[in-house]
Each structure stands twice: as C-alpha cells, then as structure tokens.
C-alpha atoms as a PDB file:
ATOM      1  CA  UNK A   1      43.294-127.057 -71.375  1.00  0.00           C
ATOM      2  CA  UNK A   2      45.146-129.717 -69.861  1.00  0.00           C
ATOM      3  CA  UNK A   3      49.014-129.177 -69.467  1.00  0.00           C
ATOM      4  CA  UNK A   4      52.114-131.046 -71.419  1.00  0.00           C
ATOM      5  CA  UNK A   5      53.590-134.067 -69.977  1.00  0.00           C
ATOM      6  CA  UNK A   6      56.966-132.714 -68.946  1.00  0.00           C
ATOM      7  CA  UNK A   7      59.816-133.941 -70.995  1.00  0.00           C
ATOM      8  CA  UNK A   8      62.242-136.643 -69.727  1.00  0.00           C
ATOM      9  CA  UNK A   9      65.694-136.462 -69.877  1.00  0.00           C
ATOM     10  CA  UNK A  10      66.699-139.582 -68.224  1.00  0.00           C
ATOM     11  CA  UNK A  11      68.552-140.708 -71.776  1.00  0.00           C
ATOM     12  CA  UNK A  12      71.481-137.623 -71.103  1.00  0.00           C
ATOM     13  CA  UNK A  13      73.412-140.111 -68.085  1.00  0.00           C
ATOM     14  CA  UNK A  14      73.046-142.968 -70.842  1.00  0.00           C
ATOM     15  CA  UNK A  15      74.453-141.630 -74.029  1.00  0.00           C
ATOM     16  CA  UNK A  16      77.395-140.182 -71.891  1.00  0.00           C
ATOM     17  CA  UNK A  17      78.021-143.535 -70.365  1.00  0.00           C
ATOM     18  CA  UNK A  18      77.854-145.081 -74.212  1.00  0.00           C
ATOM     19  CA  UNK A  19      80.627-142.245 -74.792  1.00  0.00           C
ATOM     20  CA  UNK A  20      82.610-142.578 -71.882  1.00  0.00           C
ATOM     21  CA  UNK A  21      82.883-146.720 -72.673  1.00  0.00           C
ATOM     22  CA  UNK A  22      83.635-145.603 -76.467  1.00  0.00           C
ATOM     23  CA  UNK A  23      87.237-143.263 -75.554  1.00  0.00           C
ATOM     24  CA  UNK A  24      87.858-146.533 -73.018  1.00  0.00           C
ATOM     25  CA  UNK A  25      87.430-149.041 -75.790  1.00  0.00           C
ATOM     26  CA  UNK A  26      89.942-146.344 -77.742  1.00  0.00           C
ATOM     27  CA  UNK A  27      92.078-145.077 -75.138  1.00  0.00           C
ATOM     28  CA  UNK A  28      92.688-149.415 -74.512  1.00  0.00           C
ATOM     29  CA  UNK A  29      93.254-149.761 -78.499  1.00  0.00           C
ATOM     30  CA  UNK A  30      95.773-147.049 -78.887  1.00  0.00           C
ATOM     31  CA  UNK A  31      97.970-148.289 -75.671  1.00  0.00           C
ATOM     32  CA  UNK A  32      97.986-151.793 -77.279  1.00  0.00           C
ATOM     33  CA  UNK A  33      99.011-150.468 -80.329  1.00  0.00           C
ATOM     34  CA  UNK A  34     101.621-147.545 -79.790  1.00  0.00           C
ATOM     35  CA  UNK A  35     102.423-148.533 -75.655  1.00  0.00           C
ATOM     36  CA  UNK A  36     102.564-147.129 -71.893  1.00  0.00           C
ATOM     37  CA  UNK A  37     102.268-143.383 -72.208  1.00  0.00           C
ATOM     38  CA  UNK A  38     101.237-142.799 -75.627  1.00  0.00           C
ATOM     39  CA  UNK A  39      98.061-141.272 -74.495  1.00  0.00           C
ATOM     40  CA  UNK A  40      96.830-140.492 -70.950  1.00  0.00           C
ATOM     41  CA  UNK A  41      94.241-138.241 -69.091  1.00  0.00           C
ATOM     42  CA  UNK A  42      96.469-134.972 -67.971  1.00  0.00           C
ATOM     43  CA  UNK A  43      94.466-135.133 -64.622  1.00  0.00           C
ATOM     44  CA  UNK A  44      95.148-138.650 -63.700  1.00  0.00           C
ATOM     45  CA  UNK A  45      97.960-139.964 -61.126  1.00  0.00           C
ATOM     46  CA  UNK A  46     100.206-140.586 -63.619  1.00  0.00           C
ATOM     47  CA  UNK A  47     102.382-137.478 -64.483  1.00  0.00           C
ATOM     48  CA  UNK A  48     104.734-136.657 -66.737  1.00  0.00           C
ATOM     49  CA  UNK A  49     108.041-136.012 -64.744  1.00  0.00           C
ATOM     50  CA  UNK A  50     110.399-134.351 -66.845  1.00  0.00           C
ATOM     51  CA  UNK A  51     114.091-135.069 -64.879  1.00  0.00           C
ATOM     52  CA  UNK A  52     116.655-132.453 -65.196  1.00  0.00           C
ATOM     53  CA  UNK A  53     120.627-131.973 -66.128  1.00  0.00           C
ATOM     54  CA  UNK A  54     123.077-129.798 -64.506  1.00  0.00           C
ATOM     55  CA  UNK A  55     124.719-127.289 -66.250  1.00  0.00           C
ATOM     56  CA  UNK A  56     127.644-126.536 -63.695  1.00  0.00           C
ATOM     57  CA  UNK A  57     126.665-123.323 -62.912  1.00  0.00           C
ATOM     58  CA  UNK A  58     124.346-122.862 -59.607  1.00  0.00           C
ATOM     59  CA  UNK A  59     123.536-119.572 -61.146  1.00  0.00           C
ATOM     60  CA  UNK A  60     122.232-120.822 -64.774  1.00  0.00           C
ATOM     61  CA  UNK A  61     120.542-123.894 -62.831  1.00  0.00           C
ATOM     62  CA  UNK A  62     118.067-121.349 -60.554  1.00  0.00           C
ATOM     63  CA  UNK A  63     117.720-119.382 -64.219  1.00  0.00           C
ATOM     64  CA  UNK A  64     116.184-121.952 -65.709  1.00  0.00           C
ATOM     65  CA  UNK A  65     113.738-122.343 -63.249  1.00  0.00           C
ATOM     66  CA  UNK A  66     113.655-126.244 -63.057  1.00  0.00           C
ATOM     67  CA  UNK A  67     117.721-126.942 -61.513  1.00  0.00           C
ATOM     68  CA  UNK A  68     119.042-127.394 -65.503  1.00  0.00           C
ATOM     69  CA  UNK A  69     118.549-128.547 -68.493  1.00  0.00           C
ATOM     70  CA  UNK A  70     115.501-131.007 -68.755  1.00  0.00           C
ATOM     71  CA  UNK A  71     115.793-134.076 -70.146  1.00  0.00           C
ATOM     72  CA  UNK A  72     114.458-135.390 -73.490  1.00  0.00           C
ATOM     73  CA  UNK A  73     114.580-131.902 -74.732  1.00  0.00           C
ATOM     74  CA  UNK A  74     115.834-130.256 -77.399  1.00  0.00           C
ATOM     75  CA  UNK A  75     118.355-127.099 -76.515  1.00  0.00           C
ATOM     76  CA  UNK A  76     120.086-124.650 -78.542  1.00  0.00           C
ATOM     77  CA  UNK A  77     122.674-122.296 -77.297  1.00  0.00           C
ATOM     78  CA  UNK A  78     123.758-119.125 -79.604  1.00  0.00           C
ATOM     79  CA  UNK A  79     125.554-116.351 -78.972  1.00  0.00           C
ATOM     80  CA  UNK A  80     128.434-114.103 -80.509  1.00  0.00           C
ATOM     81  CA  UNK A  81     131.849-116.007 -81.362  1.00  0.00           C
ATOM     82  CA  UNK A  82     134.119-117.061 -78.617  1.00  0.00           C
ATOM     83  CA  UNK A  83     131.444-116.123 -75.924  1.00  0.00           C
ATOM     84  CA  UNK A  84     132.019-119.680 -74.216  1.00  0.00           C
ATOM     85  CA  UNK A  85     129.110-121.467 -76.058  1.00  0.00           C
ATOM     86  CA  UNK A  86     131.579-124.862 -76.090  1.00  0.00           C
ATOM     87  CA  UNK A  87     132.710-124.319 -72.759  1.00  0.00           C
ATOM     88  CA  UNK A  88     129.211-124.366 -71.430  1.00  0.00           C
ATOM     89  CA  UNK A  89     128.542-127.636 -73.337  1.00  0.00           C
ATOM     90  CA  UNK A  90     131.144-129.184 -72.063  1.00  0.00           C
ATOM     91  CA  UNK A  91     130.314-128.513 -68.649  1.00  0.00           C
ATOM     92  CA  UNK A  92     127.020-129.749 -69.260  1.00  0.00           C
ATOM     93  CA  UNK A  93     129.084-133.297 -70.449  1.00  0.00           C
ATOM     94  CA  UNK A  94     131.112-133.087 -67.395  1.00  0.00           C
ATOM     95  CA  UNK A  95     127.993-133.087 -65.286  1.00  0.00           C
ATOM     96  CA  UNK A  96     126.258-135.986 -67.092  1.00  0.00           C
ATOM     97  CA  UNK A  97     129.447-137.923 -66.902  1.00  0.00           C
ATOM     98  CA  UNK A  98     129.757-137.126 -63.102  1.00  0.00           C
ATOM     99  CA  UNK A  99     126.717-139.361 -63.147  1.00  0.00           C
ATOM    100  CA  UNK A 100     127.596-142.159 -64.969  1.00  0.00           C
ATOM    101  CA  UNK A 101     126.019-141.264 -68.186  1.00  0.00           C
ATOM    102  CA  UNK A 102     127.309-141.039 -71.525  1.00  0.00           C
ATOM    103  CA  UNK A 103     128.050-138.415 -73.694  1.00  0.00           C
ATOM    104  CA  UNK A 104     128.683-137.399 -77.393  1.00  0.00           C
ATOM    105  CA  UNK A 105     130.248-134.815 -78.999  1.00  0.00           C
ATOM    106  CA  UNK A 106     129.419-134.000 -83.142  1.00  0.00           C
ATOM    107  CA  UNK A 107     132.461-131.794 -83.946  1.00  0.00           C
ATOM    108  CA  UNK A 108     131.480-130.213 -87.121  1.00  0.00           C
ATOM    109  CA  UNK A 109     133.662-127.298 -86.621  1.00  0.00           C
ATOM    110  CA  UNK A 110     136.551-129.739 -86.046  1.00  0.00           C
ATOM    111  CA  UNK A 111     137.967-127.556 -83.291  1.00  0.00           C
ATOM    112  CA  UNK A 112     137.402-129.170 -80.087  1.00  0.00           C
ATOM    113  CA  UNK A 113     140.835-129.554 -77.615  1.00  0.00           C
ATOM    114  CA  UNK A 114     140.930-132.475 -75.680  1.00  0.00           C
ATOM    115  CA  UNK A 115     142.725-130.567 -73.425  1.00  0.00           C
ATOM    116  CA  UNK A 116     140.901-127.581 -72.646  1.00  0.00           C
ATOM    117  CA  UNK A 117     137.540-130.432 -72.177  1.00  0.00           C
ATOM    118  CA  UNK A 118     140.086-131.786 -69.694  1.00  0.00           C
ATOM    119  CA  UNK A 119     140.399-129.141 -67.914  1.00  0.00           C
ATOM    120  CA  UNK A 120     137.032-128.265 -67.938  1.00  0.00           C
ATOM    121  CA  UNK A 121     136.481-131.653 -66.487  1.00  0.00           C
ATOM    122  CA  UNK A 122     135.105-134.041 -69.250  1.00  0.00           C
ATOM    123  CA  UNK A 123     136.131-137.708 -68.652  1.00  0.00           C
ATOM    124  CA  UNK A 124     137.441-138.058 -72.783  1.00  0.00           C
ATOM    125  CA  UNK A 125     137.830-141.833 -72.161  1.00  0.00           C
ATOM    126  CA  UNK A 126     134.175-141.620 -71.964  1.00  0.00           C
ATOM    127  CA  UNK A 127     133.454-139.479 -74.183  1.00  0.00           C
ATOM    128  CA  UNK A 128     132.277-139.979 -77.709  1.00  0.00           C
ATOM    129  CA  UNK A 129     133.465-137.817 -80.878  1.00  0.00           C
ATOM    130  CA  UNK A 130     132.282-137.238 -84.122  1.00  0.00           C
ATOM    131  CA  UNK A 131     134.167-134.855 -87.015  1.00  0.00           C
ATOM    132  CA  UNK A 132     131.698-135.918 -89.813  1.00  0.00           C
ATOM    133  CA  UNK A 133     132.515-133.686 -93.178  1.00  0.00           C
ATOM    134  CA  UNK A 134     128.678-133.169 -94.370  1.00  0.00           C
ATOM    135  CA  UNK A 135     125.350-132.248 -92.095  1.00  0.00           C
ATOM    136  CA  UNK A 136     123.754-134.907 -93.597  1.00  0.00           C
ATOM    137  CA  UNK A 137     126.106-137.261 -92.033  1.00  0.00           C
ATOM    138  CA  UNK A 138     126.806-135.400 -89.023  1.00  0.00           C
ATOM    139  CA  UNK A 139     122.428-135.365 -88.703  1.00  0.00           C
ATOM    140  CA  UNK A 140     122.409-139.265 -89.312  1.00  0.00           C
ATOM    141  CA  UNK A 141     125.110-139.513 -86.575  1.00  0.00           C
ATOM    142  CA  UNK A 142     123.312-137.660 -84.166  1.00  0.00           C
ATOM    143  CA  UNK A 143     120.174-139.466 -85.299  1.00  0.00           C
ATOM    144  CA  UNK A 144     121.706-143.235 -84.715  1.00  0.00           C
ATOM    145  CA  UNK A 145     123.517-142.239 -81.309  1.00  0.00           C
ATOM    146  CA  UNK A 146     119.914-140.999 -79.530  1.00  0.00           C
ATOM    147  CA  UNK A 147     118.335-144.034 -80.838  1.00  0.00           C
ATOM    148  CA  UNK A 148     120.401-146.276 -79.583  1.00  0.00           C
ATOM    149  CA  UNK A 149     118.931-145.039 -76.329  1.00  0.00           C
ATOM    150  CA  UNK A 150     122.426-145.164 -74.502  1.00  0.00           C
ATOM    151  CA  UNK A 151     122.961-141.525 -74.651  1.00  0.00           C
ATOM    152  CA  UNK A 152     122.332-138.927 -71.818  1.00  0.00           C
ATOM    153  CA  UNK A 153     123.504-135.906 -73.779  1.00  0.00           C
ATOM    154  CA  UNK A 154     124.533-135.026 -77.210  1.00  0.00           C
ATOM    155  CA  UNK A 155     126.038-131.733 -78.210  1.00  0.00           C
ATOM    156  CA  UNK A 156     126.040-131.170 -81.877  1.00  0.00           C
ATOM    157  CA  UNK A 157     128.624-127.878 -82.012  1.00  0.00           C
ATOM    158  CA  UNK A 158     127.456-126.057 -84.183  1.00  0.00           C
ATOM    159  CA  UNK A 159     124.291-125.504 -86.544  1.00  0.00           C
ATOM    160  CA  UNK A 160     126.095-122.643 -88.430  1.00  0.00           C
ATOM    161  CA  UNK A 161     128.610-124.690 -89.646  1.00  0.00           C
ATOM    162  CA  UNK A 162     126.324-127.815 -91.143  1.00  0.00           C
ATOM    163  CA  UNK A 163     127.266-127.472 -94.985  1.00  0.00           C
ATOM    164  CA  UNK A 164     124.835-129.291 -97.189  1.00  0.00           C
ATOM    165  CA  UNK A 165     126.186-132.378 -99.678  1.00  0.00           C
ATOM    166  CA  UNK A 166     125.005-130.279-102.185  1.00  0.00           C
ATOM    167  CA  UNK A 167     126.634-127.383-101.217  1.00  0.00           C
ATOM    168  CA  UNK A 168     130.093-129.474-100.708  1.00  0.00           C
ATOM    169  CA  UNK A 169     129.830-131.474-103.827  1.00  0.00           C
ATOM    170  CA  UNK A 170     129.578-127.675-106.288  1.00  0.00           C
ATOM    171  CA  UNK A 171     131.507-125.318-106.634  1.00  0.00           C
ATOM    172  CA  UNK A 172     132.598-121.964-104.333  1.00  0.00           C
ATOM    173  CA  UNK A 173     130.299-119.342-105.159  1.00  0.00           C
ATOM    174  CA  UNK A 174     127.449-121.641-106.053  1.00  0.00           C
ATOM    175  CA  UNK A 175     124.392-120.493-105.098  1.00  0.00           C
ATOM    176  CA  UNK A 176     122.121-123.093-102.678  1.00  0.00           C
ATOM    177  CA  UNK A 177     119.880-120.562-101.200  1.00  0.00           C
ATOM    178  CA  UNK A 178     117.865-122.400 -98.140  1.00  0.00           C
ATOM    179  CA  UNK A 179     119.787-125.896 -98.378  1.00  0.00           C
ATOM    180  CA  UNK A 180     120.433-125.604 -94.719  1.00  0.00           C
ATOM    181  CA  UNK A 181     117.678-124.705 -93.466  1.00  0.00           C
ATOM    182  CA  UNK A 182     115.734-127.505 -94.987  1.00  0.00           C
ATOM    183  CA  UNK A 183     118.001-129.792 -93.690  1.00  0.00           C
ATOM    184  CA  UNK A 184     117.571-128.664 -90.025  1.00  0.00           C
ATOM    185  CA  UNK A 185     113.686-128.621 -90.595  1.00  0.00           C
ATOM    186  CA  UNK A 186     113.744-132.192 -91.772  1.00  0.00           C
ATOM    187  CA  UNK A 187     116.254-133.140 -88.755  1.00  0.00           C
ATOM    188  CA  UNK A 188     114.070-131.100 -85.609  1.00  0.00           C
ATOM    189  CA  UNK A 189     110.958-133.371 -87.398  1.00  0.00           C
ATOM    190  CA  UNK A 190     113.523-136.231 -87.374  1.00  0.00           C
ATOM    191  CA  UNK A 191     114.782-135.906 -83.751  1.00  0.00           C
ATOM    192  CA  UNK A 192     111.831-134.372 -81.851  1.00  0.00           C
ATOM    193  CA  UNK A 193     109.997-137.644 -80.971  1.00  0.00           C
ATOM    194  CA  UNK A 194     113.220-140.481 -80.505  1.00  0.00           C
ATOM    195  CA  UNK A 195     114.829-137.347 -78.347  1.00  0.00           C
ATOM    196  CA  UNK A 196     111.688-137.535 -76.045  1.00  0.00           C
ATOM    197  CA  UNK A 197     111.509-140.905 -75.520  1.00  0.00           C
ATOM    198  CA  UNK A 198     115.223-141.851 -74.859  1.00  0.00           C
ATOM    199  CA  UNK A 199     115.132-139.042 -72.575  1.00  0.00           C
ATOM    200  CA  UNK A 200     119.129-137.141 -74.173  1.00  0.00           C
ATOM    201  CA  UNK A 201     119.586-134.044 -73.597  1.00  0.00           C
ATOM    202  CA  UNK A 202     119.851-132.847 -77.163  1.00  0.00           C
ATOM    203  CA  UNK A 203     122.210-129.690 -77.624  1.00  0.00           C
ATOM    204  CA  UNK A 204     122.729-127.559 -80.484  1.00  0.00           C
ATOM    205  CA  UNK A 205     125.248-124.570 -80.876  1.00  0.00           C
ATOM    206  CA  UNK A 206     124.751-121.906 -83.216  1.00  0.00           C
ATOM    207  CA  UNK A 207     126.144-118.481 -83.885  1.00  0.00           C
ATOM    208  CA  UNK A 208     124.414-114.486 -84.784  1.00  0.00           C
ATOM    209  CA  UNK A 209     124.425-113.373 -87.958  1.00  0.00           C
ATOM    210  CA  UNK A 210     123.164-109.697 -88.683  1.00  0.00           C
ATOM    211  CA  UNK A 211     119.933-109.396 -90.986  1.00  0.00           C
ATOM    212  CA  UNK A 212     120.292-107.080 -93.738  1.00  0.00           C
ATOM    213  CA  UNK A 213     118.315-103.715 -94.572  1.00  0.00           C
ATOM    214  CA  UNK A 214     117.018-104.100 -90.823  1.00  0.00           C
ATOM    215  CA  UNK A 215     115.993-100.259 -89.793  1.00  0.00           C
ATOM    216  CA  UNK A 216     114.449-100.972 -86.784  1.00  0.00           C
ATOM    217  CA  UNK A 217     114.471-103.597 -83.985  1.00  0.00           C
ATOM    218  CA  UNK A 218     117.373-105.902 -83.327  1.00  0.00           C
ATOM    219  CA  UNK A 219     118.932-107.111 -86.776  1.00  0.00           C
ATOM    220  CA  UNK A 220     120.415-110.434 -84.940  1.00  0.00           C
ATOM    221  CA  UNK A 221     118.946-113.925 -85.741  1.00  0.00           C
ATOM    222  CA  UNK A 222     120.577-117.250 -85.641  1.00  0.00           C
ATOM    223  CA  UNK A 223     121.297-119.332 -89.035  1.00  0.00           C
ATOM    224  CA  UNK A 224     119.890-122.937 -90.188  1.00  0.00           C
ATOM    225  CA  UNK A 225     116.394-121.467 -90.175  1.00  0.00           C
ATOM    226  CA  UNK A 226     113.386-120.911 -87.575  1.00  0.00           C
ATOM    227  CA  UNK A 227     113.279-124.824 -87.345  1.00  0.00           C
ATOM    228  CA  UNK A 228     115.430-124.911 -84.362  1.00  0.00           C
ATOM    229  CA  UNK A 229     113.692-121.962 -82.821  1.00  0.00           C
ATOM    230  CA  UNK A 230     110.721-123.534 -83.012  1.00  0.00           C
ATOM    231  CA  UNK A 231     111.541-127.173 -81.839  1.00  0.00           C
ATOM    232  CA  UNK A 232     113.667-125.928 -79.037  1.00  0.00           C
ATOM    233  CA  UNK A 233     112.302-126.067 -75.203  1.00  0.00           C
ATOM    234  CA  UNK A 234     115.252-123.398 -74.110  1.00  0.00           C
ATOM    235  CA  UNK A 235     116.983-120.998 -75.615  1.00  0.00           C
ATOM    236  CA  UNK A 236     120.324-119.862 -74.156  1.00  0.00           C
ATOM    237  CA  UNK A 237     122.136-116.443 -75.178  1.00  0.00           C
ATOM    238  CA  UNK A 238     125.716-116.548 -74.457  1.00  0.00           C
ATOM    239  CA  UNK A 239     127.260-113.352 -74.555  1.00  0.00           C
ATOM    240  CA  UNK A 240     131.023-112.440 -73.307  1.00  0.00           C
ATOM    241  CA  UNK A 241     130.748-108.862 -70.945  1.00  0.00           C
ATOM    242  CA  UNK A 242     133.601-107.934 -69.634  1.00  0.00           C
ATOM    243  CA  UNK A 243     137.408-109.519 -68.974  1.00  0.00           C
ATOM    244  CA  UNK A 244     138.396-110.680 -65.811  1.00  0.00           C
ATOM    245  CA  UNK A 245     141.591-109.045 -64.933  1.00  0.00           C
ATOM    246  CA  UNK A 246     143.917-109.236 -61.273  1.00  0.00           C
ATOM    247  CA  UNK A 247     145.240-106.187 -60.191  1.00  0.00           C
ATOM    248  CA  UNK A 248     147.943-105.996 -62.756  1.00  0.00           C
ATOM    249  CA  UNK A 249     146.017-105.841 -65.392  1.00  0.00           C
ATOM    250  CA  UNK A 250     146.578-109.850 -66.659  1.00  0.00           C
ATOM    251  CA  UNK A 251     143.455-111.407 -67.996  1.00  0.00           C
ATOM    252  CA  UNK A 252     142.536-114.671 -66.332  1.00  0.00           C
ATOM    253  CA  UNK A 253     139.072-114.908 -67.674  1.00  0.00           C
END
C-alpha cells in the first residue's frame, strides 16, 4: 500500500501575511480618521507617559507611588468634614501654579477664603473661580474650562453638594430620589475622554455619609453615586487624627 503524500502547509505564512496587511490597512484608516494615538501596538516604542502633579506633601507624593497626582486623570478626595479635603486641593493649585499652569476652582459650596488659599500659597490673581447655583451648570463649567485645553487642574469642591435643577426648581421636602447620581454618571461619561486628552488634573471633593440598616462591615460610602468611584484613577481618604498642640496646650494644627 503506498503511503499519503504528506500535507503542505506552506499557505499558514500567507494567510497571516494577508492578515497582518489587513489591521495595517485598518490601523492606517483609523489614525487618519480619529489622529496620533488613537490606537497603537502596547509593545511598540511609543509609550504612553502619563506626567505627574505635586501634591505638596513629600509624604503623599511617595504614597502614591508615581511622585503625585497623574495627569489627565480623574481624582476624588473624600473624607469626614473639616478633615482638610480643601486645603489639600489647594495645595495641589499652588503646585500647578508654581509651574506656570493654570488653575480653576468650582465653588459649589460657596465657602472658599481667599485668604486662607493665600496663605496656603495659591497665586488668586491666577486663579480661576466659579460659585455656579445648580450642578448642571457647575458640570457645564467644568466641562467648557477642560476643553478649552488651557487648564492644568480643576478642583470641583464638592460632589455632595451638586443639587440638581430639578431638585432646586421644587419644593423642600420633594422627593428626587437618584437625581444626583445620574447627573454625576452622565458627567464622569462626559469628562472621562476631553480630561485625558487635555491632560487636567481633574479633582473632585466629596464627603461620608453613613448607610442605613448596615449590620456588618463599614456603613461609610461617599454620595453622587458609584459613578465617581468607578471613573476615578485615585482615591484619597482624608481623615483628621489628632490636634497639634505646643506645650501649653494651644492648638496650632
């Protein structure tokens, strides 16, 4: 019986050259179309740097593990109230300022002193400031100012106190179950792409509230939703320990 003609597989190298040409043909297509950098092989020369802010603090900075807040990211810092959540945003201006960049400031608590950011060391001749009365607006603000791509850092201080047109325009005791959470949702899906490639430093505040009928595990979350959670890169918990007292007893910190 004679024996079958071994089977050739010279046609593999082709059809993987016929695909190989194919994603180059596409790869080409979809640079023309969307630009530089909107797709790339993850192995190739070119690599995504992603630069870094200074916070101020050495201490945060080696935290982190990358020297600071990185740039074209979305941050949110929480924590109980007066814990220094502002303070630590401001330094975070003061730092951007130091090298000639530009900062903003959405103020929808309306409580920021232009004299404590002084002494914190925020140029306020430089600095931009927004007290907008709705989130929608304060959103849009936020929104306009990254796109302009002129921004290094935007704080928007804070999440938990974003109060929905609807909300505003009824009446108090009015039920609007979930308003603000949608509206961060639709704003992380907003700002998660223009933040990226204007390269801001995009910083949100927000404060604990306590979970109810919790029995187990911690009963602390953060309000405007998981939106935030989700879209955010770092997560900072602020918490105040202990007073800083001199040897008679006055508190200096």
């Amino acid at each position: 019986m004679s024996k079958a003609a071994p089977t050739k597989t010279a046609a593999a190298p082709a059809v993987s050259h016929v695909r190989e040409k194919n994603i180059e043909l596409a790869l080409s297509s979809i640079t023309k179309q969307f630009g530089d950098g909107s797709i790339m092989r993850l192995g190739s020369n070119t690599r995504m740097k992603v630069e870094v802010l200074s916070t101020g603090s050495l201490a945060i900075d080696l935290a982190l593990g990358v020297g600071g807040l990185p740039k074209g990211r979305i941050v949110e810092i929480y924590g109980p109230e007066s814990s220094g959540k502002t303070t630590f945003c401001l330094s975070v201006i003061a730092e951007a300022q130091k090298k000639g960049g530009l900062a903003a400031f959405i103020d929808v608590e309306h409580a920021l002193d232009p004299k404590y950011a002084r002494v914190v060391g925020v140029n306020l001749d430089d600095l931009l400031v927004s007290q907008p009365d709705s989130g929608e607006d304060a959103l849009n603000i936020m929104e306009t100012l990254i796109r302009s791509n002129s921004i290094d850092v935007i704080v928007l201080d804070s999440v938990a106190a974003l109060i929905t047109k609807a909300e505003l325009d009824g009446q108090m005791g009015d039920m609007t179950m979930g308003s603000q959470a949608r509206l961060m949702s639709q704003a992380m899906r907003r700002l998660t792409a223009v933040v990226s490639k204007t390269n801001c430093v995009c910083i949100f505040t927000n404060q604990i509230r306590e979970k109810i009928g919790v029995m187990f595990g911690s009963p602390e979350t953060t309000s405007g939703g998981r939106a935030l959670k989700f879209f955010s890169s770092i997560r900072i918990d602020i918490r105040r320990k202990d007073q800083i007292k001199t040897p008679e007893g006055k508190v200096i910190g």
